[in-house]
Protein backbone atom coordinates (compact mmCIF):
# COMPACT_ATOMS: atom_id res chain seq x y z
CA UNK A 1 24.07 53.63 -9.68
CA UNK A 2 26.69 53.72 -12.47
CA UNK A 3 26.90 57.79 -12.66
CA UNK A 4 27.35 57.66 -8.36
CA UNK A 5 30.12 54.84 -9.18
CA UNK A 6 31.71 57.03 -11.50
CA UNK A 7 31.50 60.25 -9.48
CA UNK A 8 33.05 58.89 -6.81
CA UNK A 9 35.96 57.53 -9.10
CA UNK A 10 36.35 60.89 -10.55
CA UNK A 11 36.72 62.57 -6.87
CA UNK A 12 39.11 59.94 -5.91
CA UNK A 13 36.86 57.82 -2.96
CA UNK A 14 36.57 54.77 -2.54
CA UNK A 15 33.24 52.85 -4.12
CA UNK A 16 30.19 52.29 -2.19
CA UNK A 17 30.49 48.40 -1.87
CA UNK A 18 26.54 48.65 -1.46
CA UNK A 19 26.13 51.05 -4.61
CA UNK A 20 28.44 48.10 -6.51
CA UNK A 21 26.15 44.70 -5.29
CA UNK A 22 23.09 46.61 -6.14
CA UNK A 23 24.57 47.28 -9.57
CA UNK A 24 25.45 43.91 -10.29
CA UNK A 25 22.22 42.49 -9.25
CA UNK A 26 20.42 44.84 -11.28
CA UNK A 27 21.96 43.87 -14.16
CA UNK A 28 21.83 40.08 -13.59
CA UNK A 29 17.59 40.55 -13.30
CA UNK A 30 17.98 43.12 -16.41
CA UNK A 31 19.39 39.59 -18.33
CA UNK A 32 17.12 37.36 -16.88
CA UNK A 33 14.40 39.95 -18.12
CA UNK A 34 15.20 40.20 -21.32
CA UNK A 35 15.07 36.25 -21.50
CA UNK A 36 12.31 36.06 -20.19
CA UNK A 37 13.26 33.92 -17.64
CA UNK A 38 12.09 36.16 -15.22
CA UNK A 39 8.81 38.34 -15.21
CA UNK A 40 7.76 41.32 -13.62
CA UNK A 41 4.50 41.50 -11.03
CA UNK A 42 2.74 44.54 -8.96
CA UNK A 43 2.27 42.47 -5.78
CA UNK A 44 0.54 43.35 -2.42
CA UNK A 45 0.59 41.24 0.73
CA UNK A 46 -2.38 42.36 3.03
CA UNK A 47 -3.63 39.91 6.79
CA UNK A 48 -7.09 40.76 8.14
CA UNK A 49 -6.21 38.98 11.83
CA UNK A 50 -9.63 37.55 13.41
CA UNK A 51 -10.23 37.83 17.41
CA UNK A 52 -13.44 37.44 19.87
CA UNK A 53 -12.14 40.99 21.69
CA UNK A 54 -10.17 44.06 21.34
CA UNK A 55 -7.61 42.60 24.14
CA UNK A 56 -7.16 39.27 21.70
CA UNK A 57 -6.51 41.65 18.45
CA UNK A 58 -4.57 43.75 20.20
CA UNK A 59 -2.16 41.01 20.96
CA UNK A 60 -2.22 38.51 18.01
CA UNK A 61 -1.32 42.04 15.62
CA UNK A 62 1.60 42.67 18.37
CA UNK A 63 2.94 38.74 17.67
CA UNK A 64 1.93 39.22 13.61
CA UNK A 65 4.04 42.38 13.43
CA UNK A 66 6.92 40.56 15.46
CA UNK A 67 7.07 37.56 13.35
CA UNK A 68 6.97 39.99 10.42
CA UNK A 69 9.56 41.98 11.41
CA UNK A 70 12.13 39.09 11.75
CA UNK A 71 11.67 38.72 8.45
CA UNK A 72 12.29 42.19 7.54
CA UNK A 73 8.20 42.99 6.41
CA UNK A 74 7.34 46.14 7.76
CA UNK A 75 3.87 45.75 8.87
CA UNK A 76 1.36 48.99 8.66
CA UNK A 77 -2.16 49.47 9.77
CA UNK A 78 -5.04 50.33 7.11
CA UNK A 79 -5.93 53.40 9.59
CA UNK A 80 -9.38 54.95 8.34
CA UNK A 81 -9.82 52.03 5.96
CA UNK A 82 -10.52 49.23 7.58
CA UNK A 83 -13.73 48.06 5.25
CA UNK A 84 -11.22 48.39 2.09
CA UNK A 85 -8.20 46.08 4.06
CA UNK A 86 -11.46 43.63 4.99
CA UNK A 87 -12.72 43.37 1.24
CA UNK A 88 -9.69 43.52 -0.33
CA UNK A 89 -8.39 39.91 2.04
CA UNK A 90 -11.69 38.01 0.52
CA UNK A 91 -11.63 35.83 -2.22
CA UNK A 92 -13.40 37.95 -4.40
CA UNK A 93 -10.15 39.22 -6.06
CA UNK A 94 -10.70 42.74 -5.51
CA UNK A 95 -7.97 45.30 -4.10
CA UNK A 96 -9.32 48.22 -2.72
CA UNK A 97 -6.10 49.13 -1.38
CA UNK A 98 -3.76 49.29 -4.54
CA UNK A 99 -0.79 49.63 -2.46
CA UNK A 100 2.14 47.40 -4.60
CA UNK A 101 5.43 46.52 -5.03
CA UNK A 102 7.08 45.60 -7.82
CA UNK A 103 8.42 42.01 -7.65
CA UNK A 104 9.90 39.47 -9.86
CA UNK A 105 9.21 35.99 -10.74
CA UNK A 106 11.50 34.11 -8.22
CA UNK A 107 10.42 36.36 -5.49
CA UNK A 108 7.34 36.86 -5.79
CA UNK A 109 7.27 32.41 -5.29
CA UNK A 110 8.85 32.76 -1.81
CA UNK A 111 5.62 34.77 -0.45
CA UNK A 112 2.91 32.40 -1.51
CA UNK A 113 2.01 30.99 2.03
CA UNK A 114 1.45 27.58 1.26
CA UNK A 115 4.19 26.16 0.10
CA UNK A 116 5.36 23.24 1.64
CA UNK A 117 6.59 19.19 1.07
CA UNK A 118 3.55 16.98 1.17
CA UNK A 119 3.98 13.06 1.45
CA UNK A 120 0.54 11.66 0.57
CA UNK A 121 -0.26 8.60 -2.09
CA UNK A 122 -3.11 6.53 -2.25
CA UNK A 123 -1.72 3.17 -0.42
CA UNK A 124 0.47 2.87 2.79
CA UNK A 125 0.68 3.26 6.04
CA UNK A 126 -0.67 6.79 7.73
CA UNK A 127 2.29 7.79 9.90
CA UNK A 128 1.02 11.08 11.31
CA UNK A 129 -0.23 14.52 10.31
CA UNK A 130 2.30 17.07 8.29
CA UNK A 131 2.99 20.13 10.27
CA UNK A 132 3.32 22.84 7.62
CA UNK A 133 -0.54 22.15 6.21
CA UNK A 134 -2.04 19.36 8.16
CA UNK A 135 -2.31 16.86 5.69
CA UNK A 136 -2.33 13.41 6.28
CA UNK A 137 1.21 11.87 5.42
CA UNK A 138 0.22 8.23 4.31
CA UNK A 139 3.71 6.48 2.78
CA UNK A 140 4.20 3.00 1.63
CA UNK A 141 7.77 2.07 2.58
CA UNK A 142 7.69 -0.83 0.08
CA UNK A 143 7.55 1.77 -3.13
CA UNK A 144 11.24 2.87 -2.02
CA UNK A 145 14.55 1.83 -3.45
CA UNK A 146 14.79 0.12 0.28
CA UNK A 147 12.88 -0.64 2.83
CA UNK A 148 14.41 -0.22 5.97
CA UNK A 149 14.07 3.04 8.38
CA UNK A 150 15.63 3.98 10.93
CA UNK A 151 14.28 6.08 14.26
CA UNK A 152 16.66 8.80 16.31
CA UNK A 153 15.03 9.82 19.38
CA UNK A 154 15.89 11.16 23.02
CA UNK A 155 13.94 8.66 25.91
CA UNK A 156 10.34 9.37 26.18
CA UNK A 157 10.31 11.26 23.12
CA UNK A 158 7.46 8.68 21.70
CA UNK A 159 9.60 6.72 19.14
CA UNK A 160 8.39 3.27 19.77
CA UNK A 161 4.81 4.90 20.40
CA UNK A 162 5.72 5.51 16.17
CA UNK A 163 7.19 2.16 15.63
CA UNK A 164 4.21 0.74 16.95
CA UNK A 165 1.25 2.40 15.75
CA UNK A 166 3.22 1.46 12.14
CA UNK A 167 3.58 -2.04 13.09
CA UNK A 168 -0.64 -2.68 14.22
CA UNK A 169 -1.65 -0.44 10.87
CA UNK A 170 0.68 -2.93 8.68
CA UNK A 171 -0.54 -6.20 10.16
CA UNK A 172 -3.65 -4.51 8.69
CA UNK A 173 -2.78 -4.17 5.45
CA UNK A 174 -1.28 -8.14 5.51
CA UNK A 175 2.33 -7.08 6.59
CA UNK A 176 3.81 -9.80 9.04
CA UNK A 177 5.70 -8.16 12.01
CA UNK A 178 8.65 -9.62 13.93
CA UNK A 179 9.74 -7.32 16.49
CA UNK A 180 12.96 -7.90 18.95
CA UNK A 181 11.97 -6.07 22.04
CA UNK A 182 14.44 -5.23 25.02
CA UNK A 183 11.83 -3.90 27.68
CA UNK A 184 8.87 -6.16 27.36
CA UNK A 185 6.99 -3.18 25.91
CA UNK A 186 4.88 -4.70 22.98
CA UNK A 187 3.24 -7.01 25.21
CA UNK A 188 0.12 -5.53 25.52
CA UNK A 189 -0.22 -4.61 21.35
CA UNK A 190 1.24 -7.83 20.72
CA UNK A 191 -1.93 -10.06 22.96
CA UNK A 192 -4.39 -7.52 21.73
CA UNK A 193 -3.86 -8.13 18.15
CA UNK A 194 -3.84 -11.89 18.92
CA UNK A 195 -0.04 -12.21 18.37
CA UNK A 196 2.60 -14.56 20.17
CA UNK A 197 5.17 -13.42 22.48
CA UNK A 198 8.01 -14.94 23.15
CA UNK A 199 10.22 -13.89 26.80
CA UNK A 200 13.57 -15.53 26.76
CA UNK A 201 15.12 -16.03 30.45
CA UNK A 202 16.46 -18.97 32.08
CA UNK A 203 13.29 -20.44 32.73
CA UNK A 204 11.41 -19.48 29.78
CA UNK A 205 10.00 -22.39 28.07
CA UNK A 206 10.64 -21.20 24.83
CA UNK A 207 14.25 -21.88 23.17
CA UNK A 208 16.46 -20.79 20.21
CA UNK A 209 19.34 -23.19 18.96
CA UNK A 210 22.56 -20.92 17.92
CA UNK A 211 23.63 -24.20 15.94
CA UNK A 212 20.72 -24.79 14.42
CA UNK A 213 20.63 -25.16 10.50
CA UNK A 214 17.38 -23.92 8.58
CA UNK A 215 16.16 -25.38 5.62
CA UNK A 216 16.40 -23.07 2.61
CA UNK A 217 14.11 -22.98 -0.83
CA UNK A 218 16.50 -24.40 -2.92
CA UNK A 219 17.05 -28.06 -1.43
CA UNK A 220 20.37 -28.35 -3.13
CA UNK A 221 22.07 -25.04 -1.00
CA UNK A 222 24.33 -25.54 1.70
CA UNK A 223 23.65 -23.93 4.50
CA UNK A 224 26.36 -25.42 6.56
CA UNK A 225 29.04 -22.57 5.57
CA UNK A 226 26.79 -19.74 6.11
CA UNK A 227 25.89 -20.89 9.50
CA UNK A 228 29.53 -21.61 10.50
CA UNK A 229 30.51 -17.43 9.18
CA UNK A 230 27.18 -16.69 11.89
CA UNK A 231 28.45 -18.23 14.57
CA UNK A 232 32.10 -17.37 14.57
CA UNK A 233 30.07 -13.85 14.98
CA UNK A 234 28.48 -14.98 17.91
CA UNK A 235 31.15 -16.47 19.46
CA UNK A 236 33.27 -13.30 19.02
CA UNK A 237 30.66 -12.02 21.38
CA UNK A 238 30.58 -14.50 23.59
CA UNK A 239 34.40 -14.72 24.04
CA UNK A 240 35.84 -11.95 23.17
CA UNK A 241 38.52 -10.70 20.88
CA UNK A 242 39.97 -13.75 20.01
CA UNK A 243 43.56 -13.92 17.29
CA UNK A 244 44.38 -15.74 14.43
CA UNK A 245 45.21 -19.06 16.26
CA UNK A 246 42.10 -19.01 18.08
CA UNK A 247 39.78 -18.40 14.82
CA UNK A 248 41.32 -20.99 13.12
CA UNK A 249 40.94 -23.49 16.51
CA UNK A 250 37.41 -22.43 16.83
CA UNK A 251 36.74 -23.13 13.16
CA UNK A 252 38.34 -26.75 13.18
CA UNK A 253 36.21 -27.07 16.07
CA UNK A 254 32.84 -26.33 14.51
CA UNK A 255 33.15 -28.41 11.38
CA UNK A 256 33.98 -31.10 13.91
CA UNK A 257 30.87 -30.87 15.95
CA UNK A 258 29.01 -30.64 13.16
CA UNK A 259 30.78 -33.68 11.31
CA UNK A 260 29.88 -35.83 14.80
CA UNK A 261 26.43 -35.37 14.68
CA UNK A 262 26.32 -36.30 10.63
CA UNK A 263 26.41 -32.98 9.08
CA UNK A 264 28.49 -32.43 6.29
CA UNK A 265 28.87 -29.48 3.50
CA UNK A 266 26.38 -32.17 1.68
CA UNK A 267 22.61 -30.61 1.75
CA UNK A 268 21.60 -33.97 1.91
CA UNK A 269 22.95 -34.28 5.71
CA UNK A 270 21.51 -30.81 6.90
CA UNK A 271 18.51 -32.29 7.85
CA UNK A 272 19.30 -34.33 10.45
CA UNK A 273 19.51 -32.85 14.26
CA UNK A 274 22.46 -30.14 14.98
CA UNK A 275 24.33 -30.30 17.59
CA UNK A 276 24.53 -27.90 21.01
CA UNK A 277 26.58 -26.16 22.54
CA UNK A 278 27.44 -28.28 24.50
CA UNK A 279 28.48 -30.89 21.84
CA UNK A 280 31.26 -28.02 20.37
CA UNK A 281 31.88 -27.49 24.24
CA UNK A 282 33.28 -31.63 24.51
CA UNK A 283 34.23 -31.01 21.27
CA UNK A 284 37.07 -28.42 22.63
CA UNK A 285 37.55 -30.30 25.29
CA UNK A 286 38.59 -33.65 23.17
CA UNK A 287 41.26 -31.68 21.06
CA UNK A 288 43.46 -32.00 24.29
CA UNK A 289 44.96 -28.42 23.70
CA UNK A 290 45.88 -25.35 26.07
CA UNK A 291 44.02 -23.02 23.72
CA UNK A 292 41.33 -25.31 22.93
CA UNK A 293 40.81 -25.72 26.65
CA UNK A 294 40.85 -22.14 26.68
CA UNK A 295 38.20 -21.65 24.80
CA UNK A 296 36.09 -24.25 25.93
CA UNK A 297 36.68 -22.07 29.93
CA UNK A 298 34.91 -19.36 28.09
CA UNK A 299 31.71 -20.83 27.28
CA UNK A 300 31.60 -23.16 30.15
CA UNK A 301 28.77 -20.75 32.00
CA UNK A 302 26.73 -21.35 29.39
CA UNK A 303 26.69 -25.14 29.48
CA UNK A 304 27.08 -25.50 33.47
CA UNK A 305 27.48 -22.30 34.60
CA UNK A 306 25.24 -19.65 36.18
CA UNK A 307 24.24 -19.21 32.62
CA UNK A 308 23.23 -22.57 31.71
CA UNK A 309 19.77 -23.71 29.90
CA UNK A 310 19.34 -20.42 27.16
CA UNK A 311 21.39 -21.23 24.66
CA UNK A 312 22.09 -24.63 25.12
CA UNK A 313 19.14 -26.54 23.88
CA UNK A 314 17.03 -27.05 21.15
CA UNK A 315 14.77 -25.05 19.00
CA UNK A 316 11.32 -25.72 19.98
CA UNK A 317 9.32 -22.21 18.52
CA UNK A 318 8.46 -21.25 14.90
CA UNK A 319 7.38 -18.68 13.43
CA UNK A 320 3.53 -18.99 12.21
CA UNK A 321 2.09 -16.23 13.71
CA UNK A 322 2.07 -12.92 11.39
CA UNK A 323 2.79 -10.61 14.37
CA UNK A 324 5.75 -12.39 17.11
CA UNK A 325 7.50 -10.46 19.61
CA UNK A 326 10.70 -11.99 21.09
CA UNK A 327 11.62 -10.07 24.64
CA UNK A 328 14.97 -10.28 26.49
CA UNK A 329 13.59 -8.20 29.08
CA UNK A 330 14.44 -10.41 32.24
CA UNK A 331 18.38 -11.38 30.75
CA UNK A 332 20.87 -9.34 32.28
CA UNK A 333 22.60 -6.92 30.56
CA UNK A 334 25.51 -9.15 29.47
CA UNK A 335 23.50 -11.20 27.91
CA UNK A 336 21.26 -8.84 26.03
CA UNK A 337 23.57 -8.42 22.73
CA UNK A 338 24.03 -12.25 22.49
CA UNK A 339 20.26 -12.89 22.64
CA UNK A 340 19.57 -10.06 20.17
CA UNK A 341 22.30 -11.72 17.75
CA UNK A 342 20.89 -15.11 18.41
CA UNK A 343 16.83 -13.75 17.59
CA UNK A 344 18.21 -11.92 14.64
CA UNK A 345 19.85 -15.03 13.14
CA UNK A 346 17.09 -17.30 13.78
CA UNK A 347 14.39 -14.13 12.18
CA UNK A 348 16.99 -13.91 9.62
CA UNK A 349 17.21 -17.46 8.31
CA UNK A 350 12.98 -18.02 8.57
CA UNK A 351 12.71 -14.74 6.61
CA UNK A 352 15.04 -16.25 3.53
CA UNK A 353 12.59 -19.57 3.27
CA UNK A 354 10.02 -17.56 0.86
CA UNK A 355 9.21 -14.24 0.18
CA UNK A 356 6.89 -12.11 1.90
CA UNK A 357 6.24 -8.66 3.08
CA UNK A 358 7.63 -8.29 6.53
CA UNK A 359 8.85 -5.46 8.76
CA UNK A 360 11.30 -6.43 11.38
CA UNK A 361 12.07 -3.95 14.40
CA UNK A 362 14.82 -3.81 16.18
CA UNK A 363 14.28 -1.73 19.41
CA UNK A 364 17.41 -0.09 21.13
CA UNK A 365 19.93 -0.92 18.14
CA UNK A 366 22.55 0.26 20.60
CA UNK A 367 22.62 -2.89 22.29
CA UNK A 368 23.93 -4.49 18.90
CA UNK A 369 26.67 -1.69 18.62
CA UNK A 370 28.40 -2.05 21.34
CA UNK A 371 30.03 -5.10 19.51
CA UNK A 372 31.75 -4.99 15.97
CA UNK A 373 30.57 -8.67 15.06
CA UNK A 374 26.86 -7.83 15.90
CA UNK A 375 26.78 -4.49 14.25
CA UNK A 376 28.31 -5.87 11.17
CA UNK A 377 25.42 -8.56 11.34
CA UNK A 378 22.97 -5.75 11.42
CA UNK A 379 24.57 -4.22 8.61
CA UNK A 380 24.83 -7.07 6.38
CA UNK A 381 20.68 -7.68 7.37
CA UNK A 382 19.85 -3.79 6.39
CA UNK A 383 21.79 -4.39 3.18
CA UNK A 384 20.63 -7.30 1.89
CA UNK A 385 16.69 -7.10 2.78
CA UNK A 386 15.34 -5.82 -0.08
CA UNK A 387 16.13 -9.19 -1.67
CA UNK A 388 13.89 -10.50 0.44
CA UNK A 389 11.06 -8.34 0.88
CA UNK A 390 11.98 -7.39 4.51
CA UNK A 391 11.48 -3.85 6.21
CA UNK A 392 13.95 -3.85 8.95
CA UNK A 393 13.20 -0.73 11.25
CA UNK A 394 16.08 0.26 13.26
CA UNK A 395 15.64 2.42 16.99
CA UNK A 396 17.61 3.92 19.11
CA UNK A 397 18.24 6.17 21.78
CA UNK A 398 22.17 6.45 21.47
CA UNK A 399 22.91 8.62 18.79
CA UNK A 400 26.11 9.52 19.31
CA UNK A 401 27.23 6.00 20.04
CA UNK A 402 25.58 4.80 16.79
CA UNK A 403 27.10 7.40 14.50
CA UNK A 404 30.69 7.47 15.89
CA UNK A 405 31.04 4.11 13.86
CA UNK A 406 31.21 3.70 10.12
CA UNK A 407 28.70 0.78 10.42
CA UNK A 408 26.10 3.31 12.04
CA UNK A 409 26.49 5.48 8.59
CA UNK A 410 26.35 2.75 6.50
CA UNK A 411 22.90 1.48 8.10
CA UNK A 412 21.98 5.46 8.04
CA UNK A 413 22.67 5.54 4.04
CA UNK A 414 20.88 2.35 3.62
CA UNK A 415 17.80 3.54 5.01
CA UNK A 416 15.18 5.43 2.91
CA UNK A 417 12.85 6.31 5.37
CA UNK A 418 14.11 7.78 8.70
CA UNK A 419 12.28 9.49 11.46
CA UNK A 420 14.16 12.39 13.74
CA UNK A 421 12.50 12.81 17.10
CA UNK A 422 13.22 14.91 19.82
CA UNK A 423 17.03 15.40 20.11
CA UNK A 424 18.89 16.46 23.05
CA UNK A 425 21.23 19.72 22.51
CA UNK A 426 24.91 17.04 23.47
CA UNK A 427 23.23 14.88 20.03
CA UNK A 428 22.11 17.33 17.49
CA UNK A 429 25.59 18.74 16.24
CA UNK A 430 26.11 15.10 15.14
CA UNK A 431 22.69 14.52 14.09
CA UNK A 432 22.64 17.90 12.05
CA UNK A 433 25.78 16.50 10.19
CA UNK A 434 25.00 12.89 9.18
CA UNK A 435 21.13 14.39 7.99
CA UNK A 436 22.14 17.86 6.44
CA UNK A 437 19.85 20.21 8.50
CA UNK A 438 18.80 23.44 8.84
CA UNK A 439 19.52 25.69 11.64
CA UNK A 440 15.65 25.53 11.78
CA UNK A 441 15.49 22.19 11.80
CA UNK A 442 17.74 21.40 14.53
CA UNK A 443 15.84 23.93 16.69
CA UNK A 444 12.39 21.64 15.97
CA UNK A 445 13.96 18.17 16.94
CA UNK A 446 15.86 20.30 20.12
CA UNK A 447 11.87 21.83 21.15
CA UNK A 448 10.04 19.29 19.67
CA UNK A 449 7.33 17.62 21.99
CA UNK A 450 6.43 13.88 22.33
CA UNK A 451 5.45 12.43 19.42
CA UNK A 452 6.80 15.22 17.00
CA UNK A 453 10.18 14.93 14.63
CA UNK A 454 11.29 15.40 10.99
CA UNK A 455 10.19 12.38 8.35
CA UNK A 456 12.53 11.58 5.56
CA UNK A 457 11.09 9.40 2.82
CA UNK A 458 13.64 9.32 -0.13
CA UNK A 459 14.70 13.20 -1.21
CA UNK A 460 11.72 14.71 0.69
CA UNK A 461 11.01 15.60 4.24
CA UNK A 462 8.33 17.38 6.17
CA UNK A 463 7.40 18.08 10.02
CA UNK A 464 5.61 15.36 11.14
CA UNK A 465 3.12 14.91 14.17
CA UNK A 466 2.11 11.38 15.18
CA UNK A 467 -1.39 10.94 15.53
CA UNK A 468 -3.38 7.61 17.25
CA UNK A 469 -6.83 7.00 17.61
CA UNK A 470 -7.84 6.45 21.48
CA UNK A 471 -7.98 2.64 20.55
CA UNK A 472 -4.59 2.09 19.39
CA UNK A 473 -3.49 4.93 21.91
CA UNK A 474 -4.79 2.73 25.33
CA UNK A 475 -2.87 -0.37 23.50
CA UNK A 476 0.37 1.69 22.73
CA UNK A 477 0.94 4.16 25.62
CA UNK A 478 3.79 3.15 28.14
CA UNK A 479 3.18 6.45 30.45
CA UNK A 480 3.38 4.93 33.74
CA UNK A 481 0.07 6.49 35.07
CA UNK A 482 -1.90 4.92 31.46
CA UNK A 483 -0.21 1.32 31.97
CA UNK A 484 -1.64 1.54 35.82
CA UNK A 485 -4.88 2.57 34.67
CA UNK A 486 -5.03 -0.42 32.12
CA UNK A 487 -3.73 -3.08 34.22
CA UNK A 488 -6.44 -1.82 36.90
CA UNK A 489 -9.29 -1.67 34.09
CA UNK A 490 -8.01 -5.13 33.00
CA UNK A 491 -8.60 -6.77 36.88
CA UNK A 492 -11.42 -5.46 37.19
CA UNK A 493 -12.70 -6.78 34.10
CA UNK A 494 -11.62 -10.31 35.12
CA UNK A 495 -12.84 -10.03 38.25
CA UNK A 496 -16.70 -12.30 39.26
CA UNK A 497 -19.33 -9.96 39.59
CA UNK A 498 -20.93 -11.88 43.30
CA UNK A 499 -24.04 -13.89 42.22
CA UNK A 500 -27.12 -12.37 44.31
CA UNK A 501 -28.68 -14.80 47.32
CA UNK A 502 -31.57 -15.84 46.44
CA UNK A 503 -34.28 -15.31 49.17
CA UNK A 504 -36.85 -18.25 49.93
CA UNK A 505 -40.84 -16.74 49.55
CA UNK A 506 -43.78 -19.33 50.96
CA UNK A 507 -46.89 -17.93 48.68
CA UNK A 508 -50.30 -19.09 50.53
CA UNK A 509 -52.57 -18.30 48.08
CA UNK A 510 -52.59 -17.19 44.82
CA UNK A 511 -51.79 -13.31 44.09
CA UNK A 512 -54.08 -13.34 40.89
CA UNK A 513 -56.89 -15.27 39.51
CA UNK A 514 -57.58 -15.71 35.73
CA UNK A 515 -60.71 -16.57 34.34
CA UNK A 516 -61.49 -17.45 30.61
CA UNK A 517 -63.87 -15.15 29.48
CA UNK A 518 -66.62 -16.21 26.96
């Protein structure tokens, strides 16, 4: 390579830019040679293919060959020695062949055909079966610098069919679950596993107090401060954008209502019974001011309006059982982020009483992003759980509306485990950017089928395929046709099998005779 260099310098042409990179990298594996950093290895690469006819062989060597030669391998037939090719693919260690190439250390790793990520440990939770080997990828979040996950997925792309197979094989393992559910979807996993679930509408018996104040550990902490910062969230929500004036209205008005029903900053007075919405409501009212009266016009609907009797009365629902579902299913849409915000709060202050492990889901995050003050409530929950031994598993199906805010990343960084599902080709430029992948990568989430995605635990991710046994599949499975199926199974379990009628027979005479026999 150096005497065709220098020829061609000698007859004035220009140098082979080939000749040149060939040169160099000849002499940077000459180095690493000679420091034995790098070794040198006769290696041969043979396939005996398997098939139950000559049509089948004929057409698995055709895709071999193509899949081969994408990758540059020129693949060649062992014509007229076909029983050396066999013995020399056995493990016996024998090469009848001898046909080699000479291949360093770092080159000769790439060819070994079974490397590939594994994410298997003695304890956890089994979330599915690894793609690249098809071992079992069993993962305990709680070994992780955090706890939290979060799930990206396309609709119908099985994400919650993930969320809750991990939820039922927790609750196993002594994991309480609390899971906020939009759609009314856990019902069935939630009664089967003997769990309570809670629907909040306007008639639904069960209520959740915004103003409520819940007692912490220490007896000495005020809580009054912390729940005054929550609500001026909520009521951002509820209102709207409201300015400086406002805020500082509002916040007169809240110490107020509290002060009227006996609550003050002292922890000694946080026991007593907080006040509704309807107290801050006459509250407003009693400052006898335009914007106070203002304010109090926004909230009106929800103490006499055509939103009256959800978030107006007491708290009458705790959390004992170790797996609780709250659904805002039948709410309108309006009203979804509010209850989420209101659920979250009331999870959120239970979960800081004592420690425990817990995993909280939140299905369709999006809702929650739609409004500053809720997303930075989610935020400040995803940063702050590890504190208190809390999982919080984020899902959504608006990717781009989730990452297009700062917040979104900041939940995204402080996330260890996170599960990419089925993308759709408008999402994955995004979703390639925020997760660094691969051009092959993005192709898997944009082909991937149901229940198949991309698990990232920590530094390490493989292909992952969600697996359920036919148990927790019949208990998980939304597919229209299965939920039919069950619901019909279900009435026709519960429904009286007809008692027989009993026929009247008039016996004359006896059909048998005994006699004792001596």
């Amino acid at each position: 390579m150096e005497a065709e260099i220098a020829t061609d310098l000698q007859r004035g042409r220009v140098v082979n830019p080939g000749t040149q990179a060939k040169l160099e990298d000849a002499r940077d594996l000459q180095e690493q040679l000679v420091k034995g950093a790098e070794r040198f290895f006769q290696f041969s690469f043979y396939i005996t293919i398997p098939a139950d006819s000559l049509e089948d062989l004929n057409q698995i060597t055709h895709q071999v060959q193509s899949t081969l030669g994408s990758l540059l391998i020129v693949a060649k037939f062992t014509a007229l020695q076909m029983e050396d090719g066999l013995l020399s693919t056995t493990p016996l260690g024998i090469d009848k062949l001898s046909i080699t190439r000479n291949m360093d250390t770092t080159s000769l790793a790439t060819t070994f055909p079974f490397v590939s990520a594994e994410l298997s440990s003695d304890r956890g939770v089994l979330y599915g079966i690894n793609e690249d080997n098809d071992s079992l990828v069993i993962f305990d979040r709680f070994r992780l610098e955090n706890y939290n996950s979060l799930i990206f997925a396309t609709s119908g792309a099985g994400k919650s069919y993930a969320v809750k197979l991990e939820a039922v094989r927790s609750l196993m393992l002594g994991t309480e679950v609390f899971i906020i559910d939009p759609e009314a979807e856990y019902k069935p996993l939630t009664e089967a596993v003997g769990g309570e679930f809670i629907s909040f509408s306007f008639n639904s018996p069960a209520k959740i107090n915004p103003f409520e104040l819940t007692p912490v550990a220490d007896p000495e902490e005020s809580t009054l401060g912390l729940k005054i910062l929550s609500l001026h969230s909520l009521f951002s929500v509820i209102m709207g954008k409201l300015n400086p004036t406002e805020e500082a209205l509002l916040d007169r008005a809240f110490i107020a209502t509290y002060k009227a029903k006996g609550i003050t900053p002292d922890p000694q007075t946080q026991t007593k019974t907080p006040p509704l919405m309807e107290d801050l409501y006459k509250t407003l009212l009693g400052m006898e001011d335009p914007i106070a009266r203002s304010l109090a016009d926004r909230i009106e609907k929800f103490i006499k309006g055509s939103f009256a009797g959800i978030f107006d009365q007491h708290t009458n629902i705790d959390l004992k059982n170790p797996f609780t579902t709250f659904s805002v299913r039948d709410l309108e849409e309006t009203l979804r982020p509010i209850a989420m915000f209101v659920i979250l709060d009331f999870i959120w202050n239970r979960i800081k009483r004592d420690l425990k492990k817990r995993l909280l889901i939140v299905d369709e995050a999006w809702h929650m992003m739609r409004y500053p003050d809720t997303a930075q409530f989610l935020y400040s929950v995803a940063k702050r759980s590890r504190k208190y031994y809390l999982g919080l598993i984020t899902i959504t199906q608006d990717v781009e509306d989730f990452l297009s805010q700062d917040i979104g990343k900041a939940i995204v960084t402080n996330s260890a485990l996170k599960l990419l599902m089925k993308q759709s080709p408008a999402a994955i430029e995004r979703v390639a950017e925020v997760f660094k992948l691969s051009e092959g990568e993005k192709q898997l989430l944009l082909a991937a089928d149901v229940g198949e995605g991309i698990f990232f635990a920590g530094p390490n991710h493989v292909a992952l395929r969600i697996v359920a046994s036919e148990e927790e599949h019949t208990l998980i499975s939304t597919k229209p046709e299965e939920v039919l199926l069950r619901q019909r199974k279900e009435q026709e379990m519960q429904t009286p099998i007809p008692t027989p009628t009993a026929i009247p027979i008039t016996v004359n005479k006896p059909i048998y005779q005994v006699e004792e026999v001596k």
